[in-house]
N, C-alpha and C. Protein backbone atom coordinates (compact mmCIF):
# COMPACT_ATOMS: atom_id res chain seq x y z
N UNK A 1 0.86 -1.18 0.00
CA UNK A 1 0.00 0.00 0.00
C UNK A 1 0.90 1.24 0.00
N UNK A 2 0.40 1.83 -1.20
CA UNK A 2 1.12 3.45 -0.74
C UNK A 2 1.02 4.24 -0.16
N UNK A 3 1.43 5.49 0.25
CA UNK A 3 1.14 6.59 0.89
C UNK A 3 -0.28 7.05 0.49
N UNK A 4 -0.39 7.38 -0.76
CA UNK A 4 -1.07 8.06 -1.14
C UNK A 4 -2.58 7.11 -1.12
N UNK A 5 -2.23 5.65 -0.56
CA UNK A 5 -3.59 5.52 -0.63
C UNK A 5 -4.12 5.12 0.88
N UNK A 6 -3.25 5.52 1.54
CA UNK A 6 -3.33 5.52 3.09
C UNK A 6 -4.97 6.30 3.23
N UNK A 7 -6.13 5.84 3.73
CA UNK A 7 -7.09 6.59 4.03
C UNK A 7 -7.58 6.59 5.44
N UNK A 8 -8.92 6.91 5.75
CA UNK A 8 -9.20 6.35 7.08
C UNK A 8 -10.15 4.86 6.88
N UNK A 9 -10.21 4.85 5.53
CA UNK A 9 -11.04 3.55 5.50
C UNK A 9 -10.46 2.54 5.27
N UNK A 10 -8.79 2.59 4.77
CA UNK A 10 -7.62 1.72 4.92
C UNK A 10 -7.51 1.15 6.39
N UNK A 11 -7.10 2.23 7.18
CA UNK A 11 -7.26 2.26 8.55
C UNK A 11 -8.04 1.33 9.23
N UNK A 12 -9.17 1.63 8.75
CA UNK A 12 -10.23 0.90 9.17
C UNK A 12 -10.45 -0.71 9.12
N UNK A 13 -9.73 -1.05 8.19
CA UNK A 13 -9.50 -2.41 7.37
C UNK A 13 -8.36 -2.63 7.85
N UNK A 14 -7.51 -2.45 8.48
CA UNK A 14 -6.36 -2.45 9.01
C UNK A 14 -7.10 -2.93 10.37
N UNK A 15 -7.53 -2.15 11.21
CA UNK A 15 -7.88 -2.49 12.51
C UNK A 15 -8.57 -3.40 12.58
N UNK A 16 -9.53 -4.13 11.57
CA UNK A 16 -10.66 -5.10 11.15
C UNK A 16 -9.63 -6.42 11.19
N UNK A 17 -8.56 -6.10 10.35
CA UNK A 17 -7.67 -7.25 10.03
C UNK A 17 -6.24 -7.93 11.57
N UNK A 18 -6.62 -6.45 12.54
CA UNK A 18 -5.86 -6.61 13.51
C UNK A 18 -6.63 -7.47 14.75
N UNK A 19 -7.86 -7.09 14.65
CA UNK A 19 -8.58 -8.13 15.36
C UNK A 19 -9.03 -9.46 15.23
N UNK A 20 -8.48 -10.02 13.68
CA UNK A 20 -8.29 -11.12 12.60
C UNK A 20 -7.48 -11.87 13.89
N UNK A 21 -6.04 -11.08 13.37
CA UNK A 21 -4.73 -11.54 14.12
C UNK A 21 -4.98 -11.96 15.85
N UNK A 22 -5.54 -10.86 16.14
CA UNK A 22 -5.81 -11.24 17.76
C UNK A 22 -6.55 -12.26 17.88
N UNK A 23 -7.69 -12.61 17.13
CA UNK A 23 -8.27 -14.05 17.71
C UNK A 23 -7.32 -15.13 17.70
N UNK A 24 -6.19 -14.93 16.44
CA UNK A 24 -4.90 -16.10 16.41
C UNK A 24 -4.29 -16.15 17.60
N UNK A 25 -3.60 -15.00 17.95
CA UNK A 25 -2.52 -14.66 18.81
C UNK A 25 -2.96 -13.76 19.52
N UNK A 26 -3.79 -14.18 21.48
CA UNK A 26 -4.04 -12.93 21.61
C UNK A 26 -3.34 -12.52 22.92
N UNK A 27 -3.50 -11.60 22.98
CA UNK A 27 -2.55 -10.31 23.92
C UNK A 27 -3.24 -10.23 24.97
N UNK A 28 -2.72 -9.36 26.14
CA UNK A 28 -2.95 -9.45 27.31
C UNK A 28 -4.41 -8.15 26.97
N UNK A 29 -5.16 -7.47 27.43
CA UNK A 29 -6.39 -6.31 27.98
C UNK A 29 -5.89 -5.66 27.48
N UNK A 30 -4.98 -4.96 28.86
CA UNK A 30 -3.78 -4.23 28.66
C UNK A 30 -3.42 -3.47 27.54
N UNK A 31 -2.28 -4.26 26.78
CA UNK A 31 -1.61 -4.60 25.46
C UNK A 31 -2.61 -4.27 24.07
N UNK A 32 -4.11 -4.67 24.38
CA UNK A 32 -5.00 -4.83 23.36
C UNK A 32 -5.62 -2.97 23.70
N UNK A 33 -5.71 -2.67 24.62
CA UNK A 33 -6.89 -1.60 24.96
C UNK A 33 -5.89 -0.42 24.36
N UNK A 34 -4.44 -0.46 25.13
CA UNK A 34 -3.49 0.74 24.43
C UNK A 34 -3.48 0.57 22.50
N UNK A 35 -3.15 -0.34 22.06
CA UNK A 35 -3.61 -0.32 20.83
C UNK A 35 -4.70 0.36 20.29
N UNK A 36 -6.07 -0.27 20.92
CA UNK A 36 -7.00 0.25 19.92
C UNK A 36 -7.07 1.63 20.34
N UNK A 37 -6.39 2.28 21.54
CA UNK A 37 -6.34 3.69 21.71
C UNK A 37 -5.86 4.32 20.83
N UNK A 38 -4.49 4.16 20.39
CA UNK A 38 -3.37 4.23 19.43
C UNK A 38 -3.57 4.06 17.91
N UNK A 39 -5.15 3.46 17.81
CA UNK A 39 -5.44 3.02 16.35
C UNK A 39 -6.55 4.09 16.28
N UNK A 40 -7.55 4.67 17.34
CA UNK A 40 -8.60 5.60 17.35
C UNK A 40 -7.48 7.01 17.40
N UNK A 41 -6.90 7.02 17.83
CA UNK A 41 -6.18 8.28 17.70
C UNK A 41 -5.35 8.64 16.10
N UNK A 42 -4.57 7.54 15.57
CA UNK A 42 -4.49 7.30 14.31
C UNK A 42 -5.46 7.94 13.52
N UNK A 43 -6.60 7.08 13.67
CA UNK A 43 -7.93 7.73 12.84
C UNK A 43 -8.31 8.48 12.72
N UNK A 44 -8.42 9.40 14.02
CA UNK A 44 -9.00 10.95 14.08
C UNK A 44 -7.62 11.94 13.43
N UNK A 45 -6.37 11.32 13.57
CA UNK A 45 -5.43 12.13 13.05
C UNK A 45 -5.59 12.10 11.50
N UNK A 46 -5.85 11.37 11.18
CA UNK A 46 -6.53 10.87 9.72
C UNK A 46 -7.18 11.45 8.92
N UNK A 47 -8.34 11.74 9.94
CA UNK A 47 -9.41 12.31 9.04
C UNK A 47 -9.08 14.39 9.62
N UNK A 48 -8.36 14.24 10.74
CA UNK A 48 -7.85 16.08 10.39
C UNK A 48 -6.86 16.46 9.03
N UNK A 49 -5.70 14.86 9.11
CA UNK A 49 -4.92 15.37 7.71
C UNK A 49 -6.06 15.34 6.59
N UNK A 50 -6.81 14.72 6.59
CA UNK A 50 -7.58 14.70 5.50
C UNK A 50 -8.27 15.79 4.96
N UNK A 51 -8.87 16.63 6.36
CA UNK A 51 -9.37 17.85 6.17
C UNK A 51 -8.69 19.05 5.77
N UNK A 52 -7.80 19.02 6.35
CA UNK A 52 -6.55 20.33 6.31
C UNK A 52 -6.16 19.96 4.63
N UNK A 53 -6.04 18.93 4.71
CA UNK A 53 -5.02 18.94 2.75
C UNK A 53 -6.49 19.02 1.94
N UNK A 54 -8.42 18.63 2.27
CA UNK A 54 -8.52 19.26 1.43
C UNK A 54 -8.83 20.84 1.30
N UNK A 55 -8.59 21.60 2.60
CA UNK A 55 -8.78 23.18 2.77
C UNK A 55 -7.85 23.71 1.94
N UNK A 56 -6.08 22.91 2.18
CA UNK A 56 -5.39 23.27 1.81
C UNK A 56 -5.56 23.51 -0.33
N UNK A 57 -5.71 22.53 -0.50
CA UNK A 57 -6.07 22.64 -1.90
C UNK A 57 -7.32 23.52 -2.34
N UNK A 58 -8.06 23.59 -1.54
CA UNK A 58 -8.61 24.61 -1.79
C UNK A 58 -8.51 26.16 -1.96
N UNK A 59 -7.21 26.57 -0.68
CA UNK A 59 -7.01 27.70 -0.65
C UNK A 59 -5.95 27.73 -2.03
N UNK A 60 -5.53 26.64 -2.18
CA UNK A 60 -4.51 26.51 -3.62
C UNK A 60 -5.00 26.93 -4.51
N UNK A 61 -6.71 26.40 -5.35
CA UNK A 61 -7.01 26.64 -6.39
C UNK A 61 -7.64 28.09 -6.17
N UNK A 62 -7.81 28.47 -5.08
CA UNK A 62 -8.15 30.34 -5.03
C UNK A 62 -7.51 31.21 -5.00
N UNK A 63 -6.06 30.91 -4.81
CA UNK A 63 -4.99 31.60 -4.78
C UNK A 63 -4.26 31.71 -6.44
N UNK A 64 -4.27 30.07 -7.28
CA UNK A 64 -3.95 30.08 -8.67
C UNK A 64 -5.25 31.00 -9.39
N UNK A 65 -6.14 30.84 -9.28
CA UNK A 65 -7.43 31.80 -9.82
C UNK A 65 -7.03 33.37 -9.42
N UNK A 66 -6.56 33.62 -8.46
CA UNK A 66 -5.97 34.75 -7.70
C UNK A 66 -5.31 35.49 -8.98
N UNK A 67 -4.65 34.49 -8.65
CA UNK A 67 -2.85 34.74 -9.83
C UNK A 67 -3.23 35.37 -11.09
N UNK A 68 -4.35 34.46 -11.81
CA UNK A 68 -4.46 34.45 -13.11
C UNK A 68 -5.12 35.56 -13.15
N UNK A 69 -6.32 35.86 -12.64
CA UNK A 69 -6.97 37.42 -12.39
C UNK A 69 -5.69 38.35 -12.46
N UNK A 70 -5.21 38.52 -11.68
CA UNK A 70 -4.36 39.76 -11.52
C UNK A 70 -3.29 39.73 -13.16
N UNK A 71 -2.75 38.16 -13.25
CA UNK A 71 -1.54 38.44 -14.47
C UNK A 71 -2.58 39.14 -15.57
N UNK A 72 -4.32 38.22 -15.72
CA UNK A 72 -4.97 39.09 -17.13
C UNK A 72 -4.92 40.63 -17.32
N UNK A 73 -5.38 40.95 -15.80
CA UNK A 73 -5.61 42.73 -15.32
C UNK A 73 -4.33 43.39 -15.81
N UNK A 74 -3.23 42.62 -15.54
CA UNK A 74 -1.72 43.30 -15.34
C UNK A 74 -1.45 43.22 -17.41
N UNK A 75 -1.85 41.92 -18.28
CA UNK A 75 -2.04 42.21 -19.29
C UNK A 75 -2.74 43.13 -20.01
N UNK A 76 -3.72 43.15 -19.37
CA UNK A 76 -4.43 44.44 -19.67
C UNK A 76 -3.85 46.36 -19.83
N UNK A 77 -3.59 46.20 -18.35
CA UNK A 77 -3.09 47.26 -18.48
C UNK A 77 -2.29 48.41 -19.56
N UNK A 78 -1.17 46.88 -19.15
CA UNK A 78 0.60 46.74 -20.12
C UNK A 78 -0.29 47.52 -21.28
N UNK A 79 -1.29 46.86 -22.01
CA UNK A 79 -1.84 46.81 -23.35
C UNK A 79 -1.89 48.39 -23.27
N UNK A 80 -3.40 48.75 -22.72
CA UNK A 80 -3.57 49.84 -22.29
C UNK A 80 -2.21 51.08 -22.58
N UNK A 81 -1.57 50.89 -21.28
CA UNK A 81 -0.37 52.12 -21.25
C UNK A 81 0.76 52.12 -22.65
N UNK A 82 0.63 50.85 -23.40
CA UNK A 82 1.30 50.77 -24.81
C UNK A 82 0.63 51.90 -25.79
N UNK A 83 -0.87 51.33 -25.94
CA UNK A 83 -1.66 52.24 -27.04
C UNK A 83 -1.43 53.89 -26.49
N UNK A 84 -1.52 54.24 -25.46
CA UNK A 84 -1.39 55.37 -24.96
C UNK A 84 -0.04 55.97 -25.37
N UNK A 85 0.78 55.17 -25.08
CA UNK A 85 2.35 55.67 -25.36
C UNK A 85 2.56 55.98 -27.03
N UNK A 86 1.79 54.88 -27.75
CA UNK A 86 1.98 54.86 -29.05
C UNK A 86 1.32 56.03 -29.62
N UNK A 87 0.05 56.85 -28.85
CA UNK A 87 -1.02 58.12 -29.63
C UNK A 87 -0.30 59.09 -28.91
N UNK A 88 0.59 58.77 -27.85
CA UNK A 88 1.65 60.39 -27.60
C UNK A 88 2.53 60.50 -28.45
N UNK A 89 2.81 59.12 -29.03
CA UNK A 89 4.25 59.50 -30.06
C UNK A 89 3.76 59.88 -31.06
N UNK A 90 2.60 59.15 -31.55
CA UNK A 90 2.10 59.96 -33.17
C UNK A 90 1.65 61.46 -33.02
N UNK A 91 1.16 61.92 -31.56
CA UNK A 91 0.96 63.10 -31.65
C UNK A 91 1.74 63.79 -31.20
N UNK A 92 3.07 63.38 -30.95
CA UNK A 92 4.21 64.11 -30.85
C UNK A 92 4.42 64.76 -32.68
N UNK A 93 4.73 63.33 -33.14
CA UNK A 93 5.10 63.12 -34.50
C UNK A 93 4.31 64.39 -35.43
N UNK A 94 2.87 64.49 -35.16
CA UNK A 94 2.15 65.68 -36.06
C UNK A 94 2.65 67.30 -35.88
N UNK A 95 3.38 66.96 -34.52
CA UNK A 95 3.43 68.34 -33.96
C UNK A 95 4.32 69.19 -34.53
C-alpha cells in the first residue's frame, strides 16, 4: 500500500484485520486496549490530515485563480499604457 492511498477507511481495514490476528494470537487487555487507543487516535489524526489537505487545496485553487486574475488585469493594463504611449508618439510626430 502506498502513501497516497493511506485513508481512514484503509485504517479501518487495518484495525478489522488486527482483530483477525488477535483471535490467532491474543494479547494481554492491557496490550489490546493501548492499541486500539493508538489506532482511534491514528484515525482521528486521519481524518484532520484529510481535512486540512482538502482546505489546503482549496485555498490553492483560489490563490492560482488569484494569480491568473491579476496576471490578465496586469495584461491588460501593459496593453492599455502601450496604445497610450503609441497616440503620444504619433501626436508628438504631427506636432
Amino acid at each position: 500500500m502506498n502513501k497516497s492511498a493511506l485513508t481512514c477507511d484503509n485504517i479501518a481495514s487495518i484495525v478489522t484485520g488486527i482483530g483477525q490476528i488477535h483471535k490467532l494470537t491474543p494479547m494481554p487487555d492491557s496490550q489490546l486496549q493501548l492499541l486500539e487507543e493508538k489506532i482511534d487516535t491514528l484515525i482521528e489524526l486521519c481524518a484532520d490530515l484529510n481535512r486540512e489537505n482538502a482546505s489546503l487545496k482549496a485555498n490553492a485553487n483560489s490563490w492560482s485563480k488569484e494569480r491568473q486574475n491579476l496576471i490578465d488585469k496586469n495584461e491588460l493594463a501593459k496593453t492599455k499604457v502601450e496604445a497610450i504611449i503609441s497616440r503620444l508618439k504619433a501626436m508628438e510626430q504631427d506636432s
